[in-house]
N, C-alpha and C. Protein backbone atom coordinates (compact mmCIF):
# COMPACT_ATOMS: atom_id res chain seq x y z
N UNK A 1 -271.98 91.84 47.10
CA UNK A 1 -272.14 92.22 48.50
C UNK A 1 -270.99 91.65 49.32
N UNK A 2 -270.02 92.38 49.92
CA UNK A 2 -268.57 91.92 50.82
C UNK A 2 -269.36 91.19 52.29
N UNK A 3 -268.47 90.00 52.20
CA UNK A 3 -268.90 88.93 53.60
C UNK A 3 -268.24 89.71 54.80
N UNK A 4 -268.55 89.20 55.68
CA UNK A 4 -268.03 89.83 57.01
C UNK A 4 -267.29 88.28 58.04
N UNK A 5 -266.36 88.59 58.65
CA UNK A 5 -265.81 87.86 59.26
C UNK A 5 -265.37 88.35 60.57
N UNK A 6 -265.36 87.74 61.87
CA UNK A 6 -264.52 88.25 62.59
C UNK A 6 -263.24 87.64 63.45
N UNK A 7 -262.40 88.36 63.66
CA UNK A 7 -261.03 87.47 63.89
C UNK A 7 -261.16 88.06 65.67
N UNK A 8 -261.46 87.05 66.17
CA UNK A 8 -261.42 87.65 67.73
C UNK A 8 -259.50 87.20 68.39
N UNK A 9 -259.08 88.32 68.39
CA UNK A 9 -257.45 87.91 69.18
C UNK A 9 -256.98 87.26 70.51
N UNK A 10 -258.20 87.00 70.98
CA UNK A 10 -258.18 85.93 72.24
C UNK A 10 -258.08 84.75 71.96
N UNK A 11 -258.04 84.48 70.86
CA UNK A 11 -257.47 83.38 69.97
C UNK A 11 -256.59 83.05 70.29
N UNK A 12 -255.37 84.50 70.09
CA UNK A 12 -253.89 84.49 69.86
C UNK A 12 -253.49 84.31 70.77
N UNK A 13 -253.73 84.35 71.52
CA UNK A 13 -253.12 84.42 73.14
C UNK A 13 -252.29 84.16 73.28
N UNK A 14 -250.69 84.16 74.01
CA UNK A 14 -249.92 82.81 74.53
C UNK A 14 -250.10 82.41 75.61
N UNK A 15 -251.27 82.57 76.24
CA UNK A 15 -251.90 81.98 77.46
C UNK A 15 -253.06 82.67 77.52
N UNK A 16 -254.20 81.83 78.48
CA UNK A 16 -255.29 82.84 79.04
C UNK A 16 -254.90 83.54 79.56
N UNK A 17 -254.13 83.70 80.71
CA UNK A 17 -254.42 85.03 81.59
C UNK A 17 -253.25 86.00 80.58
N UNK A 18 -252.46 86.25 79.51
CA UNK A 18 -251.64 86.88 78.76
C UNK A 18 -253.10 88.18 78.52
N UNK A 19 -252.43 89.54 78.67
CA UNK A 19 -253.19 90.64 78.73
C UNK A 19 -252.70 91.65 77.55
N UNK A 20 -251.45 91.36 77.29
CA UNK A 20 -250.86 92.37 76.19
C UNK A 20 -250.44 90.92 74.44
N UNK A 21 -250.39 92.15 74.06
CA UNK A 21 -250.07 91.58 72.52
C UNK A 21 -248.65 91.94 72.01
N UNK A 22 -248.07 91.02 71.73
CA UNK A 22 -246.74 91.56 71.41
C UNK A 22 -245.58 90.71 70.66
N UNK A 23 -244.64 91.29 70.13
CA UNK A 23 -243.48 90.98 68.94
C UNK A 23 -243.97 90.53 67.98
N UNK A 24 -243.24 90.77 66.85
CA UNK A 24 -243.54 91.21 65.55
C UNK A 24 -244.10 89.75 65.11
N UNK A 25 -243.01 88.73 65.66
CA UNK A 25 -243.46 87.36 65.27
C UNK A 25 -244.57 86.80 65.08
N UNK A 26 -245.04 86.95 66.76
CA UNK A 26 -246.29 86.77 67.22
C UNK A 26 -247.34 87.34 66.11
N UNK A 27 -247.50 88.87 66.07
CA UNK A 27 -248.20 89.17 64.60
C UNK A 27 -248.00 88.58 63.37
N UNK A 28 -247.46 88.46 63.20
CA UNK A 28 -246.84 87.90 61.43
C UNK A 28 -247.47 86.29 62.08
N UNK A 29 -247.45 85.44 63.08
CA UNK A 29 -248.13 84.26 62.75
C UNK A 29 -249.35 84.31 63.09
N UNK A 30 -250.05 85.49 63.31
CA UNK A 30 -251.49 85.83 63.45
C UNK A 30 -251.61 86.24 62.47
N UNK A 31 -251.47 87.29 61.21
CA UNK A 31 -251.62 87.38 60.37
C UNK A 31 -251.62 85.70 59.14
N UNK A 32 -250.66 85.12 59.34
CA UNK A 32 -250.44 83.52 58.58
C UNK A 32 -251.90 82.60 59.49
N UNK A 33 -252.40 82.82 60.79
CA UNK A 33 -253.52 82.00 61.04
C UNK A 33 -254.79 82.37 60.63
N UNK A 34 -254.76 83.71 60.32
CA UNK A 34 -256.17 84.46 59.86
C UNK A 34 -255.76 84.66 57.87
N UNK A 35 -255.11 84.27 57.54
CA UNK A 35 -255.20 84.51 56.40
C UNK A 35 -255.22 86.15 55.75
N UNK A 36 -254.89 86.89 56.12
CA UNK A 36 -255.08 88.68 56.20
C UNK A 36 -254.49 88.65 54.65
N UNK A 37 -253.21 88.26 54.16
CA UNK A 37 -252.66 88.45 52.53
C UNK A 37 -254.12 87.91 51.90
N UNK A 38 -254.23 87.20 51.78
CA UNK A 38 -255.80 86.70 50.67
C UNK A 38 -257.04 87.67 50.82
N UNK A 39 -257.06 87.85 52.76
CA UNK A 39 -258.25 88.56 52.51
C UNK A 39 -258.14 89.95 51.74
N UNK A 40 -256.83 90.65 51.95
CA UNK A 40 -256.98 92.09 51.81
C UNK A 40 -257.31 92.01 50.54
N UNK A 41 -257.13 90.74 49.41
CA UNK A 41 -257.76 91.16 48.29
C UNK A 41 -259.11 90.76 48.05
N UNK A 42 -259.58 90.35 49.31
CA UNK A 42 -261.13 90.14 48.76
C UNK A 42 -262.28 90.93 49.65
N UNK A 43 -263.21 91.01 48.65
CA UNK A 43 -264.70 91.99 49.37
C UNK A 43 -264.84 92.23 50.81
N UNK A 44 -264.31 91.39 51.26
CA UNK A 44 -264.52 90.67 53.12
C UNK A 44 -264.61 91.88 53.86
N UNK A 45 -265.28 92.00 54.55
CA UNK A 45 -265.07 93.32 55.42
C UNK A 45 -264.95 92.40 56.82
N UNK A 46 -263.66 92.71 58.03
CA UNK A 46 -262.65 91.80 58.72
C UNK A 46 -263.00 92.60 59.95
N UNK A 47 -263.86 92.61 60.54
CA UNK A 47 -264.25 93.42 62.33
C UNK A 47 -263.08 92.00 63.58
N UNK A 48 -262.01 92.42 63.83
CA UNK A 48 -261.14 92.55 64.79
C UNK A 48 -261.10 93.38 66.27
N UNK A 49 -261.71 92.26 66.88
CA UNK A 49 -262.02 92.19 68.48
C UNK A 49 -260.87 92.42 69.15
N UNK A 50 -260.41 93.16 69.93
CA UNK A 50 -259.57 93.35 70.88
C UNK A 50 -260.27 93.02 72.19
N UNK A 51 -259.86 91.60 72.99
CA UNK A 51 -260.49 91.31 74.03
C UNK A 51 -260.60 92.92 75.43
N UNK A 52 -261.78 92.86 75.71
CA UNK A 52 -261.88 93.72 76.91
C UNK A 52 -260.64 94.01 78.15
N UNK A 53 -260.56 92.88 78.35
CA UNK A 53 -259.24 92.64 79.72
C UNK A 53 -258.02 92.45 78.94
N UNK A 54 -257.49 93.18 77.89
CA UNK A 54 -256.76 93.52 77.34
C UNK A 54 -255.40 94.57 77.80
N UNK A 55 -254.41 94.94 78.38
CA UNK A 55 -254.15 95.79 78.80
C UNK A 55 -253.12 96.55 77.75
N UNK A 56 -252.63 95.80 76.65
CA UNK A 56 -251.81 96.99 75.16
C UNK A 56 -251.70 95.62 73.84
N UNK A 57 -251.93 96.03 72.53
CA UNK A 57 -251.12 95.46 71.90
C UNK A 57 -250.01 96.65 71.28
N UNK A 58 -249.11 96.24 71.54
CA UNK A 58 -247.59 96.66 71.15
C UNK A 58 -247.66 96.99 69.31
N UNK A 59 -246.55 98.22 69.35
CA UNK A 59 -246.44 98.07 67.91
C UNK A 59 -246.15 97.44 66.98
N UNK A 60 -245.12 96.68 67.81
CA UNK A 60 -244.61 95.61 67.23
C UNK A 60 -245.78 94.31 66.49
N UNK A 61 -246.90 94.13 67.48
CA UNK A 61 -247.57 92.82 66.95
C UNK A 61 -247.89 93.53 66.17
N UNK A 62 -248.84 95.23 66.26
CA UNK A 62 -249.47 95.24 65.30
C UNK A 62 -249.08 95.45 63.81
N UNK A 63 -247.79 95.70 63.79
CA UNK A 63 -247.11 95.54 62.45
C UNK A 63 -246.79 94.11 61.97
N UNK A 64 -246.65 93.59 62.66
CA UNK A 64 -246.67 92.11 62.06
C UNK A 64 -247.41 91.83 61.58
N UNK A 65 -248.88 91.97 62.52
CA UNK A 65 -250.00 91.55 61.95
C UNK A 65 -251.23 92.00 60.98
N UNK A 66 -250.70 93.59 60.65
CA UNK A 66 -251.22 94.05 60.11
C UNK A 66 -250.64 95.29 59.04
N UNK A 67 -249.47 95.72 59.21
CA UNK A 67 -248.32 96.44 58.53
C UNK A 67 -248.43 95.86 56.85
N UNK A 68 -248.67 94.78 56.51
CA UNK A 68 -248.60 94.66 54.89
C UNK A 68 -249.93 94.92 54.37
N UNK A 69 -250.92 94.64 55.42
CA UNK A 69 -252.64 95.25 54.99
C UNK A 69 -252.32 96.62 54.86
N UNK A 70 -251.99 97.19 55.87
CA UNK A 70 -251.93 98.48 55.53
C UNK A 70 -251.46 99.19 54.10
N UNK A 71 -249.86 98.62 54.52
CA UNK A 71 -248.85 99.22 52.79
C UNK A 71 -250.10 98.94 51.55
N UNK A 72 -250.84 97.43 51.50
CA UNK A 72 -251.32 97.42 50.53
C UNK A 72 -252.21 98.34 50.37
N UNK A 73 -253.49 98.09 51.08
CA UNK A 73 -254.78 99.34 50.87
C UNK A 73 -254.26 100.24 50.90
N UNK A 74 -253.48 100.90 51.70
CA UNK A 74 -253.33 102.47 52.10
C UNK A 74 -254.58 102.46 53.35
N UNK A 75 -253.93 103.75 53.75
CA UNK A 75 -255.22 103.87 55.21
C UNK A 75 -256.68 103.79 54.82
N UNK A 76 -257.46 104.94 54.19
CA UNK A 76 -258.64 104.93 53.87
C UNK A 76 -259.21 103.36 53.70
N UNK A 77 -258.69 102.52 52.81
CA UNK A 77 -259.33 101.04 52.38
C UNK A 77 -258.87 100.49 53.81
N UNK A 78 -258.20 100.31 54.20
CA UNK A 78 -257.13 99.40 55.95
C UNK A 78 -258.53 99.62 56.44
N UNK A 79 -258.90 100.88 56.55
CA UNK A 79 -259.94 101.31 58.12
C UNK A 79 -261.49 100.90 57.01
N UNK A 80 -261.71 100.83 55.77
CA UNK A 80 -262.57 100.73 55.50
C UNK A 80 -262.95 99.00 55.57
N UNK A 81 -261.56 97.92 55.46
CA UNK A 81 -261.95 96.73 55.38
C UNK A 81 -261.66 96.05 56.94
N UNK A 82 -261.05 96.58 57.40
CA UNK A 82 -260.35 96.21 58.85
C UNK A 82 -261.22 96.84 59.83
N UNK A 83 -262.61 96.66 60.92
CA UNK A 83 -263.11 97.19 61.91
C UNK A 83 -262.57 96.84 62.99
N UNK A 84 -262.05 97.96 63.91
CA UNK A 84 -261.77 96.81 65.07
C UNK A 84 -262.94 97.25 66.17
N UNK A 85 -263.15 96.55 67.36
CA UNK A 85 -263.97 96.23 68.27
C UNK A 85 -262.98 95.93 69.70
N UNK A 86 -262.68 97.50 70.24
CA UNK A 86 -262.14 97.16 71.37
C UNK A 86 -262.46 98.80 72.31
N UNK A 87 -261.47 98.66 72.93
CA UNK A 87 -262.00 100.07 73.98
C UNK A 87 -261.17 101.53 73.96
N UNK A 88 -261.41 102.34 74.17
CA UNK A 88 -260.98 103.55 73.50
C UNK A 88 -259.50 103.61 73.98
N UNK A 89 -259.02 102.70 74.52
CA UNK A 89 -257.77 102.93 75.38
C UNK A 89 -256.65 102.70 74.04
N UNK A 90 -257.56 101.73 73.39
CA UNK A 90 -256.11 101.12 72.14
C UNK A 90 -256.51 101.66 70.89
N UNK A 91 -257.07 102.68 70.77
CA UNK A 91 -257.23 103.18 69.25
C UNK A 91 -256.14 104.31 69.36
N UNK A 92 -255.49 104.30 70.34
CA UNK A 92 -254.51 105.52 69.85
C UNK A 92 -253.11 104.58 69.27
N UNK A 93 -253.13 103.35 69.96
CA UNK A 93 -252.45 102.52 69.11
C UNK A 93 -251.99 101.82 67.97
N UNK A 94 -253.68 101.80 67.27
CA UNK A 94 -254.19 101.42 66.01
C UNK A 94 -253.31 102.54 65.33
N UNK A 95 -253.97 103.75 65.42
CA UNK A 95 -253.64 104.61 64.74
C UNK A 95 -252.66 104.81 64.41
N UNK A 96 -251.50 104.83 65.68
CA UNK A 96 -249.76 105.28 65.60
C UNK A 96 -249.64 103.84 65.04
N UNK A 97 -250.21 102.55 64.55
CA UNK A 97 -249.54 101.30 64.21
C UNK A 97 -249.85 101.47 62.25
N UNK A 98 -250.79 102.26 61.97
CA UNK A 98 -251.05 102.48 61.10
C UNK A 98 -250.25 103.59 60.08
N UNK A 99 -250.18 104.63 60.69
CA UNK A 99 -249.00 105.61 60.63
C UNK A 99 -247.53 104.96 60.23
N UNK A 100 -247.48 104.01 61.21
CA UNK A 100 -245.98 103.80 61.32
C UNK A 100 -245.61 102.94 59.98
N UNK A 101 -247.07 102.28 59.55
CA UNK A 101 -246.86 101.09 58.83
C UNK A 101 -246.32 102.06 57.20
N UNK A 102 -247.10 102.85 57.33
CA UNK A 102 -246.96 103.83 55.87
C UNK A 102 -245.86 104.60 56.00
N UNK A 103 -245.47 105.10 57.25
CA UNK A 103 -244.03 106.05 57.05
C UNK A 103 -243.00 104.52 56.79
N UNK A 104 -242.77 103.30 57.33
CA UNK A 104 -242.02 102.33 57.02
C UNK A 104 -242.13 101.97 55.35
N UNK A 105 -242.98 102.77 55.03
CA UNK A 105 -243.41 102.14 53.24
C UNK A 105 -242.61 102.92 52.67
N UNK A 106 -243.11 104.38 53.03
CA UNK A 106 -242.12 105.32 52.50
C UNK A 106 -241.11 105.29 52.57
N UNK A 107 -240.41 105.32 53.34
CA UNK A 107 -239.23 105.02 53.95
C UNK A 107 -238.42 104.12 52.81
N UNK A 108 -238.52 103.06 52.90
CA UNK A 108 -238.30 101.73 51.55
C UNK A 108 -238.17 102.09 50.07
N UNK A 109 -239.05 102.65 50.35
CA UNK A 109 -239.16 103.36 49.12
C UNK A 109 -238.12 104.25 48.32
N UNK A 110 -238.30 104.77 49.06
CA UNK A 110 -237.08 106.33 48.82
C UNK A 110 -236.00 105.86 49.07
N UNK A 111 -235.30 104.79 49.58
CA UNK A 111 -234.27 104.59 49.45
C UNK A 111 -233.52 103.68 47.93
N UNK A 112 -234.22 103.18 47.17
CA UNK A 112 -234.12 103.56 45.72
C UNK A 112 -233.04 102.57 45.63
N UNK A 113 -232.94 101.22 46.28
CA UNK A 113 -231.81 100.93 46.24
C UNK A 113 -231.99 99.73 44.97
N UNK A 114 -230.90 99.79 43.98
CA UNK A 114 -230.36 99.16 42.84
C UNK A 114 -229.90 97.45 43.16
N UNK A 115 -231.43 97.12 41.98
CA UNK A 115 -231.22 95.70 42.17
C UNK A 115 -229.65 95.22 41.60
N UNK A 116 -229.28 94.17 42.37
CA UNK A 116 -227.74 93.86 42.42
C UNK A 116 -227.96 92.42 42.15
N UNK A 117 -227.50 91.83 40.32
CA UNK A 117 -227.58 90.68 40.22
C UNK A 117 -227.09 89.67 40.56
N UNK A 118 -227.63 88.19 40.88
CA UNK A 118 -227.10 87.18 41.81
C UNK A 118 -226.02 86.28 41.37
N UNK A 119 -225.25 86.31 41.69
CA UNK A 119 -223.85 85.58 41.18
C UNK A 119 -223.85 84.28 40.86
């Protein structure tokens, strides 16, 4: 039976009154405080609060903070282990952050480039 956890991002803040979420950094050390690499391989099902008085998280955090969950699961598993809990204003964000994370996979991909040994 998968545990449930939730990562509320009012956590992250860089201040209380801070309303938006943003640069890649910032994600990538929210991802390193929540542990997200370990969880994506375990049962955990991860419900992610987007505070109410919220006014954007940027693409940027959300690839930081969530761009290698994605590549790994793929979408279907991302949205099946990842819930978020916020207001209809930022799911069009989720979505284009999710998108973006997999066309950036592809992307990498196809460029096919030839490991070059180290001197």
């Amino acid at each position: 039976m998968a545990t449930h956890i939730t990562i509320d991002l009012a956590e992250v803040r860089t201040s209380p009154q801070s309303r938006v979420f943003s640069g890649r950094d910032r994600g990538e050390a929210a991802r390193r405080k929540y542990g997200l690499a370990k969880r994506d391989s375990s049962d955990e099902i991860v419900t992610v609060i987007i505070p109410p008085d919220t006014y954007s998280m940027n693409m940027s955090f959300f690839l930081g903070m969530f761009g290698d969950s994605v590549r790994k699961l793929g979408k279907d598993r991302f949205y099946e282990k990842y819930r978020f809990e916020c207001k209809d204003v930022h799911w069009p964000s989720i979505r284009e952050g999710v998108d973006r994370a997999l066309k950036e996979s592809s992307i990498f991909a196809s460029l096919k480039i030839p490991h070059v040994a180290a001197l």
